[in-house]
PDB file of N, CA and C in Angstrom:
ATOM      1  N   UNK A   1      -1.426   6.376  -8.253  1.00  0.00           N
ATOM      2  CA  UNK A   1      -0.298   5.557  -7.836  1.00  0.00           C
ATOM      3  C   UNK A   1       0.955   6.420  -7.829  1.00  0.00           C
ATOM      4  N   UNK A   2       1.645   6.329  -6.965  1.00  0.00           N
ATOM      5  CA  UNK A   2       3.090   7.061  -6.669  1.00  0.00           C
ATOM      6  C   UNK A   2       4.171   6.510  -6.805  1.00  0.00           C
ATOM      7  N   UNK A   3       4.914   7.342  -7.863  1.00  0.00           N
ATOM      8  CA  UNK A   3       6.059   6.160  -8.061  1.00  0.00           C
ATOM      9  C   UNK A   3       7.345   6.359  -7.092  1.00  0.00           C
ATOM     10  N   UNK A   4       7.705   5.071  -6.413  1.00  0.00           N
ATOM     11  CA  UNK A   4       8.361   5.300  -5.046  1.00  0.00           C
ATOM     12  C   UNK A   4       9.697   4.748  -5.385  1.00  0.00           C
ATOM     13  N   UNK A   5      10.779   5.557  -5.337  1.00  0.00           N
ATOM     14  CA  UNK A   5      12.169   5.097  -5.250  1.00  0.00           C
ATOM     15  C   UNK A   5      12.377   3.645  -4.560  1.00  0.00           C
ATOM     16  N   UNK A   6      13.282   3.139  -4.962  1.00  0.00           N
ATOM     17  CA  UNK A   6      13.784   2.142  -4.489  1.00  0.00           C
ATOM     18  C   UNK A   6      14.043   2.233  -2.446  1.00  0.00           C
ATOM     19  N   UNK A   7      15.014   3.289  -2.145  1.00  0.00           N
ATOM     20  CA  UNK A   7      14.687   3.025  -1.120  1.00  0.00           C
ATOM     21  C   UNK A   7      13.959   4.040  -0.386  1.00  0.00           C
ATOM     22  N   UNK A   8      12.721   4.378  -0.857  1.00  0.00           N
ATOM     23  CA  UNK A   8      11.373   4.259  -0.302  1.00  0.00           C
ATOM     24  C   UNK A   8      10.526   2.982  -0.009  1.00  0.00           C
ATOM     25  N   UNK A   9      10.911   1.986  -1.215  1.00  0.00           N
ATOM     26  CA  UNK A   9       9.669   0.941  -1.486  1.00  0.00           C
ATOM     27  C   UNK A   9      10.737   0.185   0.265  1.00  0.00           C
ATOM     28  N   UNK A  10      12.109   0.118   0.380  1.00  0.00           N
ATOM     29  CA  UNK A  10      12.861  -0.528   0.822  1.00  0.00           C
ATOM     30  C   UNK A  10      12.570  -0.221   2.170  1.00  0.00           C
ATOM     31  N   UNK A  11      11.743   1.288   2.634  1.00  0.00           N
ATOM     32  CA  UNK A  11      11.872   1.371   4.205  1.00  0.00           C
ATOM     33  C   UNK A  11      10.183   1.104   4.712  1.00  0.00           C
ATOM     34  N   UNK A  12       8.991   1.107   3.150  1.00  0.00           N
ATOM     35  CA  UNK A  12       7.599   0.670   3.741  1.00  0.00           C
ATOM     36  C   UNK A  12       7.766  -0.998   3.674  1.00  0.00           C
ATOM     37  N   UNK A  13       8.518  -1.461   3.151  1.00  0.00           N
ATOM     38  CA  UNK A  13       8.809  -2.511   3.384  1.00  0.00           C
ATOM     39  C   UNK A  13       9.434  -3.602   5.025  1.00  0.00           C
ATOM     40  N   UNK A  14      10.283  -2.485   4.912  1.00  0.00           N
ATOM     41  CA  UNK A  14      11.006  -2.915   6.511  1.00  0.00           C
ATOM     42  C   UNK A  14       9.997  -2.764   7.442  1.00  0.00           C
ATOM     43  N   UNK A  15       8.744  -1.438   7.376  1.00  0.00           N
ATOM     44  CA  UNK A  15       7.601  -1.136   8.268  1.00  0.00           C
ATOM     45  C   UNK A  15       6.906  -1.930   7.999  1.00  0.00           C
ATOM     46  N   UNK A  16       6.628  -2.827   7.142  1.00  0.00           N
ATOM     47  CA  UNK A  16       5.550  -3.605   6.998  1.00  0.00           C
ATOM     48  C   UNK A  16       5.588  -4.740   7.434  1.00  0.00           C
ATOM     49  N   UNK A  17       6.909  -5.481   7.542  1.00  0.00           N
ATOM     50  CA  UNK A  17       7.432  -6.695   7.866  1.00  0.00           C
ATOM     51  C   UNK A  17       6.572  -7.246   9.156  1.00  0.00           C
ATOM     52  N   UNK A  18       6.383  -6.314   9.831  1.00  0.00           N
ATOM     53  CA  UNK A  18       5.801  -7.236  11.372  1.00  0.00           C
ATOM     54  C   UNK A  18       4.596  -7.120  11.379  1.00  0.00           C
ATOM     55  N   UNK A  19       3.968  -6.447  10.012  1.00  0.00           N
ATOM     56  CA  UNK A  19       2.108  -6.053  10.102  1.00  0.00           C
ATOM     57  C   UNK A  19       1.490  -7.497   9.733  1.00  0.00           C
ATOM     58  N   UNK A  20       0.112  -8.152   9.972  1.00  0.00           N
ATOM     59  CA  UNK A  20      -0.297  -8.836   9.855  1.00  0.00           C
ATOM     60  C   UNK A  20      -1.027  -8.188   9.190  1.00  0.00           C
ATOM     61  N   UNK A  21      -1.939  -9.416   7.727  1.00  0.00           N
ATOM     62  CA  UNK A  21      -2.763  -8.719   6.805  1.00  0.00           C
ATOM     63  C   UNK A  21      -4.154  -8.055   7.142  1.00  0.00           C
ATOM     64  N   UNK A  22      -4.455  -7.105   6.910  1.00  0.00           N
ATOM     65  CA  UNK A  22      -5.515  -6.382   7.794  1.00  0.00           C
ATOM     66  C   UNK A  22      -6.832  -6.608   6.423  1.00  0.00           C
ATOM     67  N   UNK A  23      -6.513  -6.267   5.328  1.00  0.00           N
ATOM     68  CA  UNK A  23      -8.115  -7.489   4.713  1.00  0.00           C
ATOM     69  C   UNK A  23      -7.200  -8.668   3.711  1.00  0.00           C
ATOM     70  N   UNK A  24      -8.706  -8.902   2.919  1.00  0.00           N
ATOM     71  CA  UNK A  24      -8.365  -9.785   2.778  1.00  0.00           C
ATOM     72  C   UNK A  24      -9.560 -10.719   1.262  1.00  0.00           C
ATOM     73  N   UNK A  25      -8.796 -10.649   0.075  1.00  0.00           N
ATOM     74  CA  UNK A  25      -9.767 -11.141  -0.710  1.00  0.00           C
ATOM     75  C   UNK A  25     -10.345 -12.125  -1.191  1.00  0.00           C
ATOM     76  N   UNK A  26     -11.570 -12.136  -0.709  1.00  0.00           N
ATOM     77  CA  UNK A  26     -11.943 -13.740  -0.892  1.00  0.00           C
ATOM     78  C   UNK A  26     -12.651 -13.997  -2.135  1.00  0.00           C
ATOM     79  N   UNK A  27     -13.871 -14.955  -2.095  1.00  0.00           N
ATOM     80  CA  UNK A  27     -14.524 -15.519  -3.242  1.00  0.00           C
ATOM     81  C   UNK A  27     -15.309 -14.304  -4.282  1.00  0.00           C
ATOM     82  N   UNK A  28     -16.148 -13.477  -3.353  1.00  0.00           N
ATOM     83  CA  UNK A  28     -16.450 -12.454  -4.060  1.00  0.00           C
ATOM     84  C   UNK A  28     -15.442 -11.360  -5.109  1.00  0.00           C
ATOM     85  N   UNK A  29     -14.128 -11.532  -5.009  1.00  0.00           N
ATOM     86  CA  UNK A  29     -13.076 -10.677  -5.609  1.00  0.00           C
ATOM     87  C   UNK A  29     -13.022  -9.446  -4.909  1.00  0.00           C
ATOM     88  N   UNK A  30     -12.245  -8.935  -6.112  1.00  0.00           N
ATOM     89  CA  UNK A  30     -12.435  -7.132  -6.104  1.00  0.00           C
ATOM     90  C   UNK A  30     -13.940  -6.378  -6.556  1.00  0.00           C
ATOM     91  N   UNK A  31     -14.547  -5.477  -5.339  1.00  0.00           N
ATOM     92  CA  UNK A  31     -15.717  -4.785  -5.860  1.00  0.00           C
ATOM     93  C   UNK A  31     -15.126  -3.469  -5.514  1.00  0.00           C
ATOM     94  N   UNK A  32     -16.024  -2.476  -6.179  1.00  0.00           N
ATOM     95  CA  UNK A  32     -15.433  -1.239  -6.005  1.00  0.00           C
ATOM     96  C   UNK A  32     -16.206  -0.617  -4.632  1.00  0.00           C
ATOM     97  N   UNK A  33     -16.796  -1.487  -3.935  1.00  0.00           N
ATOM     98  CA  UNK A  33     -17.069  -1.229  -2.142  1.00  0.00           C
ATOM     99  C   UNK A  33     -15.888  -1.819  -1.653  1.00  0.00           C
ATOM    100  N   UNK A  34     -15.357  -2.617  -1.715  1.00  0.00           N
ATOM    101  CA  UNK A  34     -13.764  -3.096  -1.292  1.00  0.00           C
ATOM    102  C   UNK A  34     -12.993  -2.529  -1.317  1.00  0.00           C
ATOM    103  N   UNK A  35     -12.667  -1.737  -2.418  1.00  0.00           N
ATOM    104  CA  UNK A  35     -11.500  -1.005  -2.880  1.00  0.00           C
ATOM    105  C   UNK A  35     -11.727   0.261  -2.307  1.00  0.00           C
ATOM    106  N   UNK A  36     -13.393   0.913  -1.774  1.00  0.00           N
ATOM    107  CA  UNK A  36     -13.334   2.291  -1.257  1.00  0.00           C
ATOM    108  C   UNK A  36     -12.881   1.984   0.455  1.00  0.00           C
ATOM    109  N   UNK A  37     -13.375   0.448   1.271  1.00  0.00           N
ATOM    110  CA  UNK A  37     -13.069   0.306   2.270  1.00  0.00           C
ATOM    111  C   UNK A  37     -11.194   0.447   2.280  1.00  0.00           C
ATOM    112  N   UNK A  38     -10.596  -0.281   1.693  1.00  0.00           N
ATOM    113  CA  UNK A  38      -9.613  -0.283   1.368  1.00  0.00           C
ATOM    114  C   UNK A  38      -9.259   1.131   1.193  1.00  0.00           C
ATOM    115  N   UNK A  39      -9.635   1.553   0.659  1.00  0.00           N
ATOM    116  CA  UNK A  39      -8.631   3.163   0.297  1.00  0.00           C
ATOM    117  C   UNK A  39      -8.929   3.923   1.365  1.00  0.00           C
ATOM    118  N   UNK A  40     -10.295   3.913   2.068  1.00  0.00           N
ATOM    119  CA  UNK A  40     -10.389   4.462   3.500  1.00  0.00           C
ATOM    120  C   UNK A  40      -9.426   4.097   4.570  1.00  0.00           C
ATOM    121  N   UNK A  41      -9.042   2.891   4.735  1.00  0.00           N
ATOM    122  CA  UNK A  41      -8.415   2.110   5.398  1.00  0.00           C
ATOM    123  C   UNK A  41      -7.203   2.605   5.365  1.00  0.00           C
ATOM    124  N   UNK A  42      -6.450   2.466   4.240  1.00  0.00           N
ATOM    125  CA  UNK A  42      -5.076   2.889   4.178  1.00  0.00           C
ATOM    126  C   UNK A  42      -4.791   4.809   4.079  1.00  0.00           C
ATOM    127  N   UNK A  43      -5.858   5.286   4.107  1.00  0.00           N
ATOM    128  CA  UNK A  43      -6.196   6.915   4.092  1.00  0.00           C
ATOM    129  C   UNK A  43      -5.732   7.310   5.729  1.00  0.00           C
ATOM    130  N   UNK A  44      -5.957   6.326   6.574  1.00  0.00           N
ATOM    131  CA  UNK A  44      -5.761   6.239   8.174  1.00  0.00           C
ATOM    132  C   UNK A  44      -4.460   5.849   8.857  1.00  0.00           C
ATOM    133  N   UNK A  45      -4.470   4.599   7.724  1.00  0.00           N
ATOM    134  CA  UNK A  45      -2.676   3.784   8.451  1.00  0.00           C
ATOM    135  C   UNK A  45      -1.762   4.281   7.270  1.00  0.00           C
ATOM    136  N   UNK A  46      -1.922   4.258   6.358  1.00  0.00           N
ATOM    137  CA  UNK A  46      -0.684   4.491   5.504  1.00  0.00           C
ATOM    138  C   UNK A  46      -0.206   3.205   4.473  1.00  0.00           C
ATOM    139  N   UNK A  47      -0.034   2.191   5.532  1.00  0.00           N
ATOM    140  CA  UNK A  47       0.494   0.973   4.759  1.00  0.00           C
ATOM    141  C   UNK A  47       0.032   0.075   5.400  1.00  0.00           C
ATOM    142  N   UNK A  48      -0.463  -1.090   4.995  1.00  0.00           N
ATOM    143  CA  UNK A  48      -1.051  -2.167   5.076  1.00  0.00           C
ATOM    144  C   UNK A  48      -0.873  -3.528   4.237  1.00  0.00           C
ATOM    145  N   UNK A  49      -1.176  -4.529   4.589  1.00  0.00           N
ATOM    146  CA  UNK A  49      -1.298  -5.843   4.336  1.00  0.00           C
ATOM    147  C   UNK A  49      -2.503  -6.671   3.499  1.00  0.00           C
ATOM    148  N   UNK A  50      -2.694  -6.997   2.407  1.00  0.00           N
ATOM    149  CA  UNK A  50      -3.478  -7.449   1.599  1.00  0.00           C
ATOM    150  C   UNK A  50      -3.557  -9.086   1.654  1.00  0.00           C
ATOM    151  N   UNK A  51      -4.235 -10.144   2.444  1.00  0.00           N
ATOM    152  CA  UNK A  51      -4.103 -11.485   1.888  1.00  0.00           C
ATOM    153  C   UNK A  51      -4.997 -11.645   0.843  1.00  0.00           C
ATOM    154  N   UNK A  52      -4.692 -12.537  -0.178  1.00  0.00           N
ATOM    155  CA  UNK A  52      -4.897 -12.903  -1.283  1.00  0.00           C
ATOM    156  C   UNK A  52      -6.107 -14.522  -0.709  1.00  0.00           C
ATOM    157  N   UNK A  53      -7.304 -14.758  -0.454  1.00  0.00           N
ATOM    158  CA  UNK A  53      -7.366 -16.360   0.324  1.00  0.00           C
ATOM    159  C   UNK A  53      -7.366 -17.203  -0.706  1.00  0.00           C
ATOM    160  N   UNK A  54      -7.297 -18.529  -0.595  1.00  0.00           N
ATOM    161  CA  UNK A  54      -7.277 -19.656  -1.679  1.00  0.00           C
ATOM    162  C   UNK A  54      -8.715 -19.845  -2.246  1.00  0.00           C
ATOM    163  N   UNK A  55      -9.840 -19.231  -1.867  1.00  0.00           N
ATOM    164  CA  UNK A  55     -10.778 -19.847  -2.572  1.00  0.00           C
ATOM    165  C   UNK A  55     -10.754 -18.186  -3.306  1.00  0.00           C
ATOM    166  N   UNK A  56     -10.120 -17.452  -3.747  1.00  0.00           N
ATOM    167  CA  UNK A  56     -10.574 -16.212  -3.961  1.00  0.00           C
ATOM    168  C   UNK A  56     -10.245 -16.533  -5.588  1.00  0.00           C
ATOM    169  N   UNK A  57     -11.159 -16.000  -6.376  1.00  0.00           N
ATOM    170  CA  UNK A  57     -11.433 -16.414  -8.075  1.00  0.00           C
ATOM    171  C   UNK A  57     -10.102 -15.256  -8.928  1.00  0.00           C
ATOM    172  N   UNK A  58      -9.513 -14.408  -8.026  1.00  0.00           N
ATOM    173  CA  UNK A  58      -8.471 -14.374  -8.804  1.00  0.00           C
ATOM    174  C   UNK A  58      -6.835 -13.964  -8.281  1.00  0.00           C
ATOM    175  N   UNK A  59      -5.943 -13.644  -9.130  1.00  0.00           N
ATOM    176  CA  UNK A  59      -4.842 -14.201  -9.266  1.00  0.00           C
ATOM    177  C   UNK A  59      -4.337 -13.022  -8.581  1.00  0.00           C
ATOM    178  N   UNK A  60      -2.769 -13.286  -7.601  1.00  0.00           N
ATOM    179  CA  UNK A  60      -2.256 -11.736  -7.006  1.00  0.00           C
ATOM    180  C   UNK A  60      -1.730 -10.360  -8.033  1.00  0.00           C
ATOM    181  N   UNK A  61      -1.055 -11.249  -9.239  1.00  0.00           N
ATOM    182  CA  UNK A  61      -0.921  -9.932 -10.546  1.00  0.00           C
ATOM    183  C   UNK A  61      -2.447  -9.128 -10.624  1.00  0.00           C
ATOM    184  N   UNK A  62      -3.790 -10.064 -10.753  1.00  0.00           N
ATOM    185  CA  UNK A  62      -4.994  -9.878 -11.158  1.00  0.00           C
ATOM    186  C   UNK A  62      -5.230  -8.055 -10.065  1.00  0.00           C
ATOM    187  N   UNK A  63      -4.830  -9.056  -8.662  1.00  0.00           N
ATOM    188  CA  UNK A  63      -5.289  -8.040  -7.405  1.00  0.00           C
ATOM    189  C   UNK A  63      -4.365  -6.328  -7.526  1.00  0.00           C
ATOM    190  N   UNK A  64      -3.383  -6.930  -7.845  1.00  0.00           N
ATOM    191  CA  UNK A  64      -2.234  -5.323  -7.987  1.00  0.00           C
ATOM    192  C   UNK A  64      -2.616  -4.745  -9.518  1.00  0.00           C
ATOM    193  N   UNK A  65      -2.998  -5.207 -10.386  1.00  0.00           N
ATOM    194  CA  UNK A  65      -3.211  -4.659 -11.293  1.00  0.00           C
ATOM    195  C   UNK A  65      -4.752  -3.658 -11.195  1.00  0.00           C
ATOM    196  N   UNK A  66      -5.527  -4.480 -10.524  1.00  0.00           N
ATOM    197  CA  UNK A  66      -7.173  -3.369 -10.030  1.00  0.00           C
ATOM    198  C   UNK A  66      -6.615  -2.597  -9.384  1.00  0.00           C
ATOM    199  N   UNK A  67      -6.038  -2.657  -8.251  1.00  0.00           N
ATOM    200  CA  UNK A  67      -5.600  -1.932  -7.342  1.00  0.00           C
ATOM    201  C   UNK A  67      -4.929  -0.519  -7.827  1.00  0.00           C
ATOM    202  N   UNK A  68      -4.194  -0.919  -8.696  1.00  0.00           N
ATOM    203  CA  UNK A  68      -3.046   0.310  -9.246  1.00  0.00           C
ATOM    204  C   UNK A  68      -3.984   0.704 -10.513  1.00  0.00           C
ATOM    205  N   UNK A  69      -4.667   0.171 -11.405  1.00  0.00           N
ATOM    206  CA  UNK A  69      -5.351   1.212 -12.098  1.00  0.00           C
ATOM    207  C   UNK A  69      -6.665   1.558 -11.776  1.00  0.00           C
ATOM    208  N   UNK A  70      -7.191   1.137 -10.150  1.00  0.00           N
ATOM    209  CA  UNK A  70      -8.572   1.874 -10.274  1.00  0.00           C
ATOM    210  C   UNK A  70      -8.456   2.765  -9.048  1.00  0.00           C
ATOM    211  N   UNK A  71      -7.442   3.043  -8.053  1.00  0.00           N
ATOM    212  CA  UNK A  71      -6.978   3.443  -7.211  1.00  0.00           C
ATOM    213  C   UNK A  71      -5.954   4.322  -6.817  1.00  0.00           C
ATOM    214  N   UNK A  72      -5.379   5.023  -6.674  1.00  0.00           N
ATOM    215  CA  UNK A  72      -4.011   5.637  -6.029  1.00  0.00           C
ATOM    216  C   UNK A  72      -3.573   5.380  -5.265  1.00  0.00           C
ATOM    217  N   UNK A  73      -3.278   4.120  -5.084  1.00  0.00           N
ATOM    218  CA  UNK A  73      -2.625   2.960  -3.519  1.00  0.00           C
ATOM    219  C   UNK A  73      -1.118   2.439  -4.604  1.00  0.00           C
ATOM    220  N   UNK A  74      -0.340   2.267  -4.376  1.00  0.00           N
ATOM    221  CA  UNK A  74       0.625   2.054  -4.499  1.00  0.00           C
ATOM    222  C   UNK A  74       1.447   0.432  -3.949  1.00  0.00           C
ATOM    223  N   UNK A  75       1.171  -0.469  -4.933  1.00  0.00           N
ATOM    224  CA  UNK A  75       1.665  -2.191  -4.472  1.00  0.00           C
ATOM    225  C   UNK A  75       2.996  -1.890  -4.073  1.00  0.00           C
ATOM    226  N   UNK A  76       3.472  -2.279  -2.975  1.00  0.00           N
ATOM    227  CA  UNK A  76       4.875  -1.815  -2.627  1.00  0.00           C
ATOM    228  C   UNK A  76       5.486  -3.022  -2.965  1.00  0.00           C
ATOM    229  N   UNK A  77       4.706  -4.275  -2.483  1.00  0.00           N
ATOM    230  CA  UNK A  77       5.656  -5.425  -2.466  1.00  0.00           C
ATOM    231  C   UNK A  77       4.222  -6.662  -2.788  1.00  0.00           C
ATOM    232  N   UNK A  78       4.848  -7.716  -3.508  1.00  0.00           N
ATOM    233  CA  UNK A  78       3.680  -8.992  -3.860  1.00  0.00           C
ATOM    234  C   UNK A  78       4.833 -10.143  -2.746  1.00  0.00           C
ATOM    235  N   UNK A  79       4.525 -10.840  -1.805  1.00  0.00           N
ATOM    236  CA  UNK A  79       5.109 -11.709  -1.556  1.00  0.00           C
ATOM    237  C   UNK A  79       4.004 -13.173  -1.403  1.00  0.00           C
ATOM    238  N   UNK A  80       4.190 -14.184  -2.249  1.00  0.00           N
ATOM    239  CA  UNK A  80       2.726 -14.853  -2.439  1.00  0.00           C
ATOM    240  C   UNK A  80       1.948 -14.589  -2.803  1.00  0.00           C
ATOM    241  N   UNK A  81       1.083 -14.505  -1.903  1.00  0.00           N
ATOM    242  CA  UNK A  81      -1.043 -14.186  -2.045  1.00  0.00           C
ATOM    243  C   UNK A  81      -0.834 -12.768  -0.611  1.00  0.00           C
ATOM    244  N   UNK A  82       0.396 -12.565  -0.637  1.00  0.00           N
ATOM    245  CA  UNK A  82       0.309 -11.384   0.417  1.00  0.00           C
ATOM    246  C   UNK A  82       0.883  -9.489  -1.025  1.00  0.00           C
ATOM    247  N   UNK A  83      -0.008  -8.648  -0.322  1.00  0.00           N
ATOM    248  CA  UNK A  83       0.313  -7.454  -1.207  1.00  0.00           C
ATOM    249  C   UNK A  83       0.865  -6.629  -0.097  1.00  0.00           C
ATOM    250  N   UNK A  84       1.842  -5.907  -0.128  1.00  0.00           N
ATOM    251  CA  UNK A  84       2.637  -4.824   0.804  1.00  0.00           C
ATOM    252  C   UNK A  84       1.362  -3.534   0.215  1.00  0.00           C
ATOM    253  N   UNK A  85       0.462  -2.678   0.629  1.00  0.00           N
ATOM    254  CA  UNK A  85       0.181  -1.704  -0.158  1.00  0.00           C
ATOM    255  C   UNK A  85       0.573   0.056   0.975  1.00  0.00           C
ATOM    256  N   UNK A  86       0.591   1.165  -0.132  1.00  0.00           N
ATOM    257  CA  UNK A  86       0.846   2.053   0.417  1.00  0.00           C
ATOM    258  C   UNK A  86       0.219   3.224   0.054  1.00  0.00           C
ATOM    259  N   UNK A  87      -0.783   4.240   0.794  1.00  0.00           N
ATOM    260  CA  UNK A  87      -1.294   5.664   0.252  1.00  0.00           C
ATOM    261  C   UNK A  87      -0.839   6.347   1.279  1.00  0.00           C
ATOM    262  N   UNK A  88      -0.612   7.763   0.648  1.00  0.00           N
ATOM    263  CA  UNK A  88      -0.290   8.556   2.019  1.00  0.00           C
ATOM    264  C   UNK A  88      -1.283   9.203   2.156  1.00  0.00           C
ATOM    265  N   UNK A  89      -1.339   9.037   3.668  1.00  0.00           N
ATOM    266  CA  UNK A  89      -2.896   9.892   4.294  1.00  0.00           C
ATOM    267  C   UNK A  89      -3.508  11.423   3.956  1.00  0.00           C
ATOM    268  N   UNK A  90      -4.332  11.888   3.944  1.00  0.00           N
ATOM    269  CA  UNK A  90      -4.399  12.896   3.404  1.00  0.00           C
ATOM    270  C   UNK A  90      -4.708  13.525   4.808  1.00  0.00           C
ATOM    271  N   UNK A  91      -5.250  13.403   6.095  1.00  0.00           N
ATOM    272  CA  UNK A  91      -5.075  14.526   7.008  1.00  0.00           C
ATOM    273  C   UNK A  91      -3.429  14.277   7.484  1.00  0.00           C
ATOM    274  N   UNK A  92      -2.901  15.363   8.238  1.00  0.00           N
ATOM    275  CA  UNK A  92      -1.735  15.598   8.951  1.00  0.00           C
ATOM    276  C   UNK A  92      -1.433  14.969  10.060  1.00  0.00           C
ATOM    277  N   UNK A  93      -1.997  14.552  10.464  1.00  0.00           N
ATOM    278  CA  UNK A  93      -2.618  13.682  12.171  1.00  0.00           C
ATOM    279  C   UNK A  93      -2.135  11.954  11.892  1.00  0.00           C
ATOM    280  N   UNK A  94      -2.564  11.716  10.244  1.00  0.00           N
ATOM    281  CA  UNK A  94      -2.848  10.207  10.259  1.00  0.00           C
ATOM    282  C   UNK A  94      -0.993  10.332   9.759  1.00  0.00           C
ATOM    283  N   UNK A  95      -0.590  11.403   8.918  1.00  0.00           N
ATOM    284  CA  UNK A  95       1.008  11.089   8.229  1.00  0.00           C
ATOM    285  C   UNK A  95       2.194  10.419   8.823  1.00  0.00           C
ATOM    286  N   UNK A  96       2.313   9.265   8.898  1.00  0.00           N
ATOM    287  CA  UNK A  96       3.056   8.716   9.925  1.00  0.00           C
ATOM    288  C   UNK A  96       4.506   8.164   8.837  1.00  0.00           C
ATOM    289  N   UNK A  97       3.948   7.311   7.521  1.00  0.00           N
ATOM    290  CA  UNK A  97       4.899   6.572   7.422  1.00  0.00           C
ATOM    291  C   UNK A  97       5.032   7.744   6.208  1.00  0.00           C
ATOM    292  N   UNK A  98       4.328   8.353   5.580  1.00  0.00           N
ATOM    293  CA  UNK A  98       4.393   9.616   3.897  1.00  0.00           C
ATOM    294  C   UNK A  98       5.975  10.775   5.106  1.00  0.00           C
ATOM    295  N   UNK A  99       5.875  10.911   5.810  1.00  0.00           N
ATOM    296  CA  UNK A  99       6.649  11.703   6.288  1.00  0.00           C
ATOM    297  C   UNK A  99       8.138  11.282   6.114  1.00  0.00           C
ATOM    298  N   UNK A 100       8.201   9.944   6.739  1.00  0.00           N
ATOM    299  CA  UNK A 100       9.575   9.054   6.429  1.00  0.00           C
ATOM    300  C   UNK A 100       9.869   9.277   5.092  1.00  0.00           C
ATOM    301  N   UNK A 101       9.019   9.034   4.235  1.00  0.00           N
ATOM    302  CA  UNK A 101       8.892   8.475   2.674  1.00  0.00           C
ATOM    303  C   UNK A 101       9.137   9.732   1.636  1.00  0.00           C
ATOM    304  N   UNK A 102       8.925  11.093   2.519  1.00  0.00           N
ATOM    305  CA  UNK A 102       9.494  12.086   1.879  1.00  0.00           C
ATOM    306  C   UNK A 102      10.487  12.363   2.009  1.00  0.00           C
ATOM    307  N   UNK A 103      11.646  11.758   2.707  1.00  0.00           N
ATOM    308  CA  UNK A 103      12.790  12.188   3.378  1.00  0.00           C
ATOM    309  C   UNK A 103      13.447  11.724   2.533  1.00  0.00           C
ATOM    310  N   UNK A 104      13.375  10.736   1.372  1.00  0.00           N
ATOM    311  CA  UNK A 104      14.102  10.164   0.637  1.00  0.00           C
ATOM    312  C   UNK A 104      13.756  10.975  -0.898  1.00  0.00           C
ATOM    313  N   UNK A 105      12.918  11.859  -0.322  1.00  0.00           N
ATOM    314  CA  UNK A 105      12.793  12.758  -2.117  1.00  0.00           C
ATOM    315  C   UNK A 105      13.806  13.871  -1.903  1.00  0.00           C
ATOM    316  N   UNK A 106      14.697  13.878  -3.297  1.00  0.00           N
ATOM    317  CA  UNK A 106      15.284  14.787  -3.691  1.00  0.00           C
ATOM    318  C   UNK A 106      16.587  14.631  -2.930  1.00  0.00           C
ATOM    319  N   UNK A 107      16.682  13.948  -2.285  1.00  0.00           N
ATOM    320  CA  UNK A 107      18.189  13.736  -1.583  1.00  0.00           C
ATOM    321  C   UNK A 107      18.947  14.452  -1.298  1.00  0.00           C
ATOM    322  N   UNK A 108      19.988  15.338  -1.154  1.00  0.00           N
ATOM    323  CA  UNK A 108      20.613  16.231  -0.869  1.00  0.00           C
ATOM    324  C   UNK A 108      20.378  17.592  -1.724  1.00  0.00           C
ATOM    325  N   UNK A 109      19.037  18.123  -1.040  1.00  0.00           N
ATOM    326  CA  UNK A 109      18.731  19.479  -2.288  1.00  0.00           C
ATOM    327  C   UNK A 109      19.232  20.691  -1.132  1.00  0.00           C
ATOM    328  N   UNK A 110      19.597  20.166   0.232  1.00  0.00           N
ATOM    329  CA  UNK A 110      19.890  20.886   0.737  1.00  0.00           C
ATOM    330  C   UNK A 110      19.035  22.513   1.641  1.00  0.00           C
ATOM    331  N   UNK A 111      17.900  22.079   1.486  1.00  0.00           N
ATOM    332  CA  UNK A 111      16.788  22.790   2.132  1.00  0.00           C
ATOM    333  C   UNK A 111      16.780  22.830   3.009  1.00  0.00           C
ATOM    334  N   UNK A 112      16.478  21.058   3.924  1.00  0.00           N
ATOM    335  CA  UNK A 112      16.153  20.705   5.350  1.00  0.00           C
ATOM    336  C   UNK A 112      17.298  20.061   5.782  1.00  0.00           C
ATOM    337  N   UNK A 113      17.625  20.060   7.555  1.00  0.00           N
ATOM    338  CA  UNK A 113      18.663  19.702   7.575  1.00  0.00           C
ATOM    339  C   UNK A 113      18.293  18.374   8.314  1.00  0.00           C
TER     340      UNK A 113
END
């Protein structure tokens, strides 16, 4: 898990706003085949959308808490039964939103212009 400045969490947030939830946990819960689809998943996009469904046996703290200690995905945002989540991709090709998200490290160190 990566711990993301404020306005980091503030600009995967603004990117996330128009995403619709791409999975989605139902009755079966969290399995750790879920969580590898999932980490594949966001290994590609970056940031994604988690629904939480109503018949699903547990709670959204329940879902961010597996998530963040069995994973390196990063809960950006809980709104409801919805999770904001975020990994940065590991090829160069997929780095779309980790690129933005570095721009806010170190702030004026004066390196890049």
């Amino acid at each position: 898990m990566e711990n993301l400045r404020g306005k980091q969490k503030h600009y995967l947030r603004g990117e996330a706003h128009h995403m619709r939830p791409l999975f989605a946990v139902g009755k079966n819960g969290l399995t750790d085949e879920w969580l590898t689809q999932l980490t594949g998943a966001l290994d590609k996009r970056e940031l994604i959308k988690v629904n939480i469904l109503q018949n699903a046996d547990v709670t959204t703290a329940e879902v961010k808490a597996a998530i963040e200690q069995k994973t390196a995905i990063t809960v950006v945002q809980t709104i409801g039964r919805v999770l904001v989540l975020y990994l940065p991709a590991s090829h160069e090709e997929d780095q779309h939103y980790s690129l933005e998200v570095a721009k806010f490290i170190g702030g004026m160190t004066g390196a890049d212009g």
